[in-house]
N, C-alpha and C. Protein backbone atom coordinates (compact mmCIF):
# COMPACT_ATOMS: atom_id res chain seq x y z
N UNK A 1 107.40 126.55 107.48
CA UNK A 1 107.15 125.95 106.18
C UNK A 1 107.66 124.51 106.13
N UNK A 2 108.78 124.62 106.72
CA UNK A 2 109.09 123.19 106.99
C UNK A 2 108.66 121.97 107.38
N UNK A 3 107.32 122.13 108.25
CA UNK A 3 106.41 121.47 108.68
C UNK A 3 105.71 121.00 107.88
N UNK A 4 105.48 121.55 106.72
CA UNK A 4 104.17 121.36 105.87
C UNK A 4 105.23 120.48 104.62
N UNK A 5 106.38 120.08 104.80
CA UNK A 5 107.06 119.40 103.89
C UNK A 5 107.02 118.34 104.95
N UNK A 6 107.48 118.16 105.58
CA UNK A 6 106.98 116.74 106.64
C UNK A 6 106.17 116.20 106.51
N UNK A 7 104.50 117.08 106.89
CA UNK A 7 103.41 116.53 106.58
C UNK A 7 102.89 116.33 105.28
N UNK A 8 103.41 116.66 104.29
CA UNK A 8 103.31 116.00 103.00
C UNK A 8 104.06 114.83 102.51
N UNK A 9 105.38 114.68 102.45
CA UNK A 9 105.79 113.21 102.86
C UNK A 9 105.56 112.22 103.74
N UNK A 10 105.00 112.54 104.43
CA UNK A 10 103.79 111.43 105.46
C UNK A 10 103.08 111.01 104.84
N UNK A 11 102.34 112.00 104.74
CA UNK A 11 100.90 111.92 103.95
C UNK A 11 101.23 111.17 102.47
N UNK A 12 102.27 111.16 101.80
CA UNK A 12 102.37 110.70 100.80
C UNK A 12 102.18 109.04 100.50
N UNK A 13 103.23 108.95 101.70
CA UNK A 13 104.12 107.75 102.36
C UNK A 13 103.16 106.96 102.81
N UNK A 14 101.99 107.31 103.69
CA UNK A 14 100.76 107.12 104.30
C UNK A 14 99.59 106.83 103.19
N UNK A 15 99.53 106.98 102.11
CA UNK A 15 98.54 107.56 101.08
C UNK A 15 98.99 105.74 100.34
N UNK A 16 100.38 105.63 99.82
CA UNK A 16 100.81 105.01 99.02
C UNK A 16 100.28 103.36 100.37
N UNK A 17 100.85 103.68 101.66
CA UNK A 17 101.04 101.67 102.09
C UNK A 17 99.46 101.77 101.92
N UNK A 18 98.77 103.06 102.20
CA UNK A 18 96.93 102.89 102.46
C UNK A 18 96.37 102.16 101.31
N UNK A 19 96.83 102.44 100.30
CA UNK A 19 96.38 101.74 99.08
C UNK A 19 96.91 100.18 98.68
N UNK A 20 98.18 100.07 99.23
CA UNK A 20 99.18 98.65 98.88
C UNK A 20 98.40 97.97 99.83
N UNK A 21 98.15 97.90 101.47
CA UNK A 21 97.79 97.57 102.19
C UNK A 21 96.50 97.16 101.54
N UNK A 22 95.52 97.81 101.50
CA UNK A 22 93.96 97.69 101.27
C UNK A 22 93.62 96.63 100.14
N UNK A 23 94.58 96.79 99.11
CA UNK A 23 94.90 96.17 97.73
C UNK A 23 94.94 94.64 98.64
N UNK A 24 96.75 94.87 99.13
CA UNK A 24 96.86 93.05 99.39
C UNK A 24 96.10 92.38 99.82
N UNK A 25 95.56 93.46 101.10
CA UNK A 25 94.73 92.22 101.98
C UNK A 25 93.02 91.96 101.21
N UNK A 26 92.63 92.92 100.43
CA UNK A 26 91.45 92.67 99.47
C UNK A 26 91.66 91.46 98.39
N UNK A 27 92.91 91.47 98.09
CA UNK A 27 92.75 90.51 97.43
C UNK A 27 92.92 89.26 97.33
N UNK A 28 93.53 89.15 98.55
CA UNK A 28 93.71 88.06 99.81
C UNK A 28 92.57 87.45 100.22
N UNK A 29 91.89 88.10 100.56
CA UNK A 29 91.11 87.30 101.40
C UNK A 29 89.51 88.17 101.08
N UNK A 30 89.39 88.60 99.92
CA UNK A 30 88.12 88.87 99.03
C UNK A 30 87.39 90.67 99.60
N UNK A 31 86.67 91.04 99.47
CA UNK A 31 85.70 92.28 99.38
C UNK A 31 84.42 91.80 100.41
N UNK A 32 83.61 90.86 100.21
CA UNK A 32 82.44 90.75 100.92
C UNK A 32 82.29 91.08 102.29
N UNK A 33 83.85 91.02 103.15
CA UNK A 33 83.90 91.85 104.24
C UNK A 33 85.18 92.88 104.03
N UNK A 34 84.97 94.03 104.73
CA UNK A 34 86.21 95.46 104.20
C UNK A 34 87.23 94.90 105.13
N UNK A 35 87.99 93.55 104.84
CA UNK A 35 89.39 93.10 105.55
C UNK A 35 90.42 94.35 105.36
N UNK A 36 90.66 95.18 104.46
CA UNK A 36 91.57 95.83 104.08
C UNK A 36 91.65 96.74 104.95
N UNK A 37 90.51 97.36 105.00
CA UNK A 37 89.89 98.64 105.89
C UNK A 37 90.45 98.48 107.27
N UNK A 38 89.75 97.43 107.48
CA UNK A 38 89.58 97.01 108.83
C UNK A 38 91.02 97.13 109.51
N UNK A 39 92.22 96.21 108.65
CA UNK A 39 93.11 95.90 108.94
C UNK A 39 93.73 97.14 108.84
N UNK A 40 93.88 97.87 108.01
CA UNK A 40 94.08 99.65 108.21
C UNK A 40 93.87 100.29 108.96
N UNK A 41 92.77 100.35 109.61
CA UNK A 41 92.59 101.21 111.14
C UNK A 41 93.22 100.56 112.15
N UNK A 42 93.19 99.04 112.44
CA UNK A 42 93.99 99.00 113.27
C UNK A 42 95.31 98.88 113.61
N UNK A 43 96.05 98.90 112.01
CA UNK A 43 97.10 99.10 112.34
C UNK A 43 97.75 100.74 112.50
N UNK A 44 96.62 101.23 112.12
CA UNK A 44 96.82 102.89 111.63
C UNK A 44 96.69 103.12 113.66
N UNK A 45 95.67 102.58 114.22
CA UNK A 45 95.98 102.85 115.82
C UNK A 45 97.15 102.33 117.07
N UNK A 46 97.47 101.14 116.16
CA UNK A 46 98.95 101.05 116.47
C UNK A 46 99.76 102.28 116.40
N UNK A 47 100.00 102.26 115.43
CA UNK A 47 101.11 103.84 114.64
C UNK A 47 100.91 104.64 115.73
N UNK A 48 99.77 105.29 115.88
CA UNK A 48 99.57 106.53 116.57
C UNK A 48 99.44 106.34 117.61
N UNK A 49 99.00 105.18 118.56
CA UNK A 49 99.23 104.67 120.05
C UNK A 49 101.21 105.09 120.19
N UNK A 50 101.74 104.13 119.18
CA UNK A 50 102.68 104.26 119.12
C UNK A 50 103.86 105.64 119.15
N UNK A 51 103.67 106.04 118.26
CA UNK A 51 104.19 107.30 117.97
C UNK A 51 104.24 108.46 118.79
N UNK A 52 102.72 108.75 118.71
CA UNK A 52 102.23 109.92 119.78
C UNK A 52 103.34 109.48 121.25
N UNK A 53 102.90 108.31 121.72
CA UNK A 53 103.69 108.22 123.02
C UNK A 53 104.85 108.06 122.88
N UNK A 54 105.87 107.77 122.59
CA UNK A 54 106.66 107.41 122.21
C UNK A 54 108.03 108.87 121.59
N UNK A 55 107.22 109.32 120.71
CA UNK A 55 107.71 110.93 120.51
C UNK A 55 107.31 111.64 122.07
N UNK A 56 106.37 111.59 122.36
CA UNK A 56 105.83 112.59 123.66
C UNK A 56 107.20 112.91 124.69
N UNK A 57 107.79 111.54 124.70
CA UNK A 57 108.52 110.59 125.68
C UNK A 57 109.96 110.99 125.53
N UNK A 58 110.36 111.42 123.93
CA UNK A 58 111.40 111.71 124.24
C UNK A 58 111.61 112.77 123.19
N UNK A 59 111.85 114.08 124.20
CA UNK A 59 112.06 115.52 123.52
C UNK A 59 113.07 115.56 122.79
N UNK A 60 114.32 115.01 123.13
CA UNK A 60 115.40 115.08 122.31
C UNK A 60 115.46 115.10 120.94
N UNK A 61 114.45 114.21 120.22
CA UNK A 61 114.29 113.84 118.82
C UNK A 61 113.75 114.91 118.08
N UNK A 62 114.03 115.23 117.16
CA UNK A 62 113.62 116.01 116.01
C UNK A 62 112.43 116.70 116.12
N UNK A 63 111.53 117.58 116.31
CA UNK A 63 110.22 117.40 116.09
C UNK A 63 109.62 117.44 114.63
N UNK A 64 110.42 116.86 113.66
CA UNK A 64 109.83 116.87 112.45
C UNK A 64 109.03 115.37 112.25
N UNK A 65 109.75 114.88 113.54
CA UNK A 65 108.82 113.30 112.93
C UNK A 65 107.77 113.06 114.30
N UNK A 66 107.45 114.24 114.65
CA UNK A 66 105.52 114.40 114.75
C UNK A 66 105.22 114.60 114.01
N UNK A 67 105.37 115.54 113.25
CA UNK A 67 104.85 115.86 111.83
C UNK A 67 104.69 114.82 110.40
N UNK A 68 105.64 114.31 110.84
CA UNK A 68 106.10 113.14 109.85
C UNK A 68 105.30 111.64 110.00
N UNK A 69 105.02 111.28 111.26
CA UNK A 69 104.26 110.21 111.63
C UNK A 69 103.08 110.38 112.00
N UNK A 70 102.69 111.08 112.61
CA UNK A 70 100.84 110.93 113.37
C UNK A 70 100.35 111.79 112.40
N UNK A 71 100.34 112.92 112.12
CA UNK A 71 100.17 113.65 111.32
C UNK A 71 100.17 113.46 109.77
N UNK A 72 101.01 113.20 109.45
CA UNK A 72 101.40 112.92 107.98
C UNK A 72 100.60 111.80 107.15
N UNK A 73 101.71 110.89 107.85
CA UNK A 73 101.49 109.38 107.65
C UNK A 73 99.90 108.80 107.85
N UNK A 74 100.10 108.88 108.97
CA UNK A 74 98.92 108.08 109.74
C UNK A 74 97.25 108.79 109.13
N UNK A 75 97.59 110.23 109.36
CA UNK A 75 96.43 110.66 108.80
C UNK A 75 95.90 110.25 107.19
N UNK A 76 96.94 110.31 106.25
CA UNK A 76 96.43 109.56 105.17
C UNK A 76 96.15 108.52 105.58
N UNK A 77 96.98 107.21 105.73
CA UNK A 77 96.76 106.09 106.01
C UNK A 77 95.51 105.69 106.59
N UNK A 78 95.02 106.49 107.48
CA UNK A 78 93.94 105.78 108.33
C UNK A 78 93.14 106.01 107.29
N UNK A 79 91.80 104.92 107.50
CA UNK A 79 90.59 105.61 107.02
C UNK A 79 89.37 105.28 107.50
N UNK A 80 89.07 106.22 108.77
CA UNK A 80 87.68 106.11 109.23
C UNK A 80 86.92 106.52 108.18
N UNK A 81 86.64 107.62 107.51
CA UNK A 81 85.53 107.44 106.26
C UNK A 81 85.33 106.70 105.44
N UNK A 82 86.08 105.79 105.10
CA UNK A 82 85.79 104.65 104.89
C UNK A 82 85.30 103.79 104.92
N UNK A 83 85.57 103.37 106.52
CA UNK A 83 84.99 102.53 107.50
C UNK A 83 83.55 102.93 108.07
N UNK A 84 82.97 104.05 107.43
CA UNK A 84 81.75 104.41 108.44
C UNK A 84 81.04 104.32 106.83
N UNK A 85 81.57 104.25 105.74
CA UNK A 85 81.26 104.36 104.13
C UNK A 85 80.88 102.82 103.89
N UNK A 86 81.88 101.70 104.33
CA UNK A 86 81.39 100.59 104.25
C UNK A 86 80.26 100.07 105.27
N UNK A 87 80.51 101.03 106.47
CA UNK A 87 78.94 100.09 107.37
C UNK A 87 77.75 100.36 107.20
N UNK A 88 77.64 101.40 106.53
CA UNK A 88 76.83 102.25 105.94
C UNK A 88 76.25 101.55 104.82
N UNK A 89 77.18 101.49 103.93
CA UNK A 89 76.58 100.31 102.70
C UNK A 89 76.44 98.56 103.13
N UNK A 90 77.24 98.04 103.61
CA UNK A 90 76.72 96.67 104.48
C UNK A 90 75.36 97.05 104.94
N UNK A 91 75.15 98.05 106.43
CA UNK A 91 73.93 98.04 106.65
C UNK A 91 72.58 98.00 105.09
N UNK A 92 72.98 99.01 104.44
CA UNK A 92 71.75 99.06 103.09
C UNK A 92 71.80 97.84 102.20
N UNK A 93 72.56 97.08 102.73
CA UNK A 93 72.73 95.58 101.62
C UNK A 93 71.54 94.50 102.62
N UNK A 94 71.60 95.20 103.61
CA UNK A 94 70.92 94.05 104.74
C UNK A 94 71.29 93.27 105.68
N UNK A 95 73.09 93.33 105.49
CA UNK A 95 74.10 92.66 106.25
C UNK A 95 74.17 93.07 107.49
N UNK A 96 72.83 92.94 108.21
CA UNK A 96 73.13 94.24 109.53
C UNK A 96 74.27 93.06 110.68
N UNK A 97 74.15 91.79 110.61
CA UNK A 97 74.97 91.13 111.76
C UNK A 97 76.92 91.61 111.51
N UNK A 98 76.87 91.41 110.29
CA UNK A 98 78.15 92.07 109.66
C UNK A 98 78.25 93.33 109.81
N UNK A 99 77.39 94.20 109.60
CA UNK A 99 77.85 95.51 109.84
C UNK A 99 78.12 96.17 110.96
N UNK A 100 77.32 95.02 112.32
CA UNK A 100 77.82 95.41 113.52
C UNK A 100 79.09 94.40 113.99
N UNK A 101 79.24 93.56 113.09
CA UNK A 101 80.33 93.00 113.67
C UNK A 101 81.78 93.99 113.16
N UNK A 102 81.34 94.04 111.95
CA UNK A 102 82.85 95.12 111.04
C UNK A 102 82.73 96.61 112.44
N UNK A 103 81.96 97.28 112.50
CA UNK A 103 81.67 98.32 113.40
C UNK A 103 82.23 98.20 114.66
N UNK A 104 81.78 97.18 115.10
CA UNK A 104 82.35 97.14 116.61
C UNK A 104 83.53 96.63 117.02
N UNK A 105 83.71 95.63 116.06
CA UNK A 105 85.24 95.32 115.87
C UNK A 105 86.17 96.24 115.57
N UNK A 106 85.91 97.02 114.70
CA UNK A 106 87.24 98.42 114.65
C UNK A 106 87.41 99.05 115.59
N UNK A 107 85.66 99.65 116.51
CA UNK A 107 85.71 100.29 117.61
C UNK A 107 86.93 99.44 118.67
N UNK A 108 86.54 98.30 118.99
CA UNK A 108 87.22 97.85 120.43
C UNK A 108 88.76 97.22 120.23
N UNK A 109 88.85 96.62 118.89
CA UNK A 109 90.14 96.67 118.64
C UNK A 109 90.97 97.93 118.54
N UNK A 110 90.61 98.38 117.79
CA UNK A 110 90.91 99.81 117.55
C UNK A 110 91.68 100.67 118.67
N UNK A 111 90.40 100.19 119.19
CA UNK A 111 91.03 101.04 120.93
C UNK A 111 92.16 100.06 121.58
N UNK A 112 92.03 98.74 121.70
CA UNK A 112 92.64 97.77 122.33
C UNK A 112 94.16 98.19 121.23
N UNK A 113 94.43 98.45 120.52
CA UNK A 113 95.34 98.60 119.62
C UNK A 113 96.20 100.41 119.98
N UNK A 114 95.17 101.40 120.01
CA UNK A 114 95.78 102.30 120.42
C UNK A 114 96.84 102.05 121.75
N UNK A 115 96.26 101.52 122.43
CA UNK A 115 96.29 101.06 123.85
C UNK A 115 98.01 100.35 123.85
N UNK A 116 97.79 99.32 123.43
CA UNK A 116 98.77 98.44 122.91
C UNK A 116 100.40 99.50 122.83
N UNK A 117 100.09 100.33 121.29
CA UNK A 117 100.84 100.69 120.79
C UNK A 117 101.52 102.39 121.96
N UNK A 118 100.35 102.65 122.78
CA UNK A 118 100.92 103.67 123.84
C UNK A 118 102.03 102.89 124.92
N UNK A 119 101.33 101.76 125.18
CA UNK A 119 101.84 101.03 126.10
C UNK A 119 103.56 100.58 125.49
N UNK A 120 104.19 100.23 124.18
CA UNK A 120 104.99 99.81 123.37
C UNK A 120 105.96 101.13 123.44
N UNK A 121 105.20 102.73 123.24
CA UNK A 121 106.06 103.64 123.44
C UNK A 121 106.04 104.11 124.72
N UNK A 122 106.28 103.55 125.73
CA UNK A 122 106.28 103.50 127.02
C UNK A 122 107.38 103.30 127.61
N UNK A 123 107.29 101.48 126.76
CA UNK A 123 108.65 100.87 127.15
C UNK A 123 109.87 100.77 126.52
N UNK A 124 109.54 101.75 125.57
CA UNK A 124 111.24 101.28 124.22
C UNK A 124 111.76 102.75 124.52
């Protein structure tokens, strides 16, 4: 049961920067492209590049903060439906150069970012 109190304070925790995050950077730097989004997944593949390896790495620690970070957190936080919600509507606006640029850019950063953040819990 204890688990499922972890993954709800993640998820909470995760729920709340998903919205602060999306907010600042929307209003920063405008809506006509999903900056917020965008900037959400890839930092959301940091986290979990991060974490995942990083916890993997060292048993000693708690296992409540798997639960607490990749799980929790991150899973609110991220938001691929989102992201497949905005290319989706870009594409039906007509914005198809944008919609493959927003698209493919999450894809390869995304990954370049998981990557990153495995590599980070590697070395710490």
């Amino acid at each position: 049961m204890q688990r499922y109190l972890w993954i709800a304070l993640g998820g909470a925790l995760g729920s709340i920067a998903r919205y602060w995050v999306g907010s600042a950077v929307g209003s920063r730097m405008g809506v006509k492209f999903p900056y917020g989004t965008f900037i959400i997944n890839i930092t959301a593949c940091v986290i979990i590049g991060f974490s995942i390896t990083y916890l993997g790495r060292r048993a000693d620690l708690n296992p409540a903060w798997r639960y607490l970070i990749p799980i929790g957190f991150v899973g609110a936080y991220s938001t691929f439906s989102t992201y497949e919600w905005e290319t989706l509507s870009t594409l039906r606006s007509g914005a198809f150069v944008l919609a493959v640029l927003y698209a493919a850019g999450s894809f390869i950063l995304g990954l370049a970012a998981v990557w990153a953040g495995s590599m980070l819990g590697e070395i710490i």
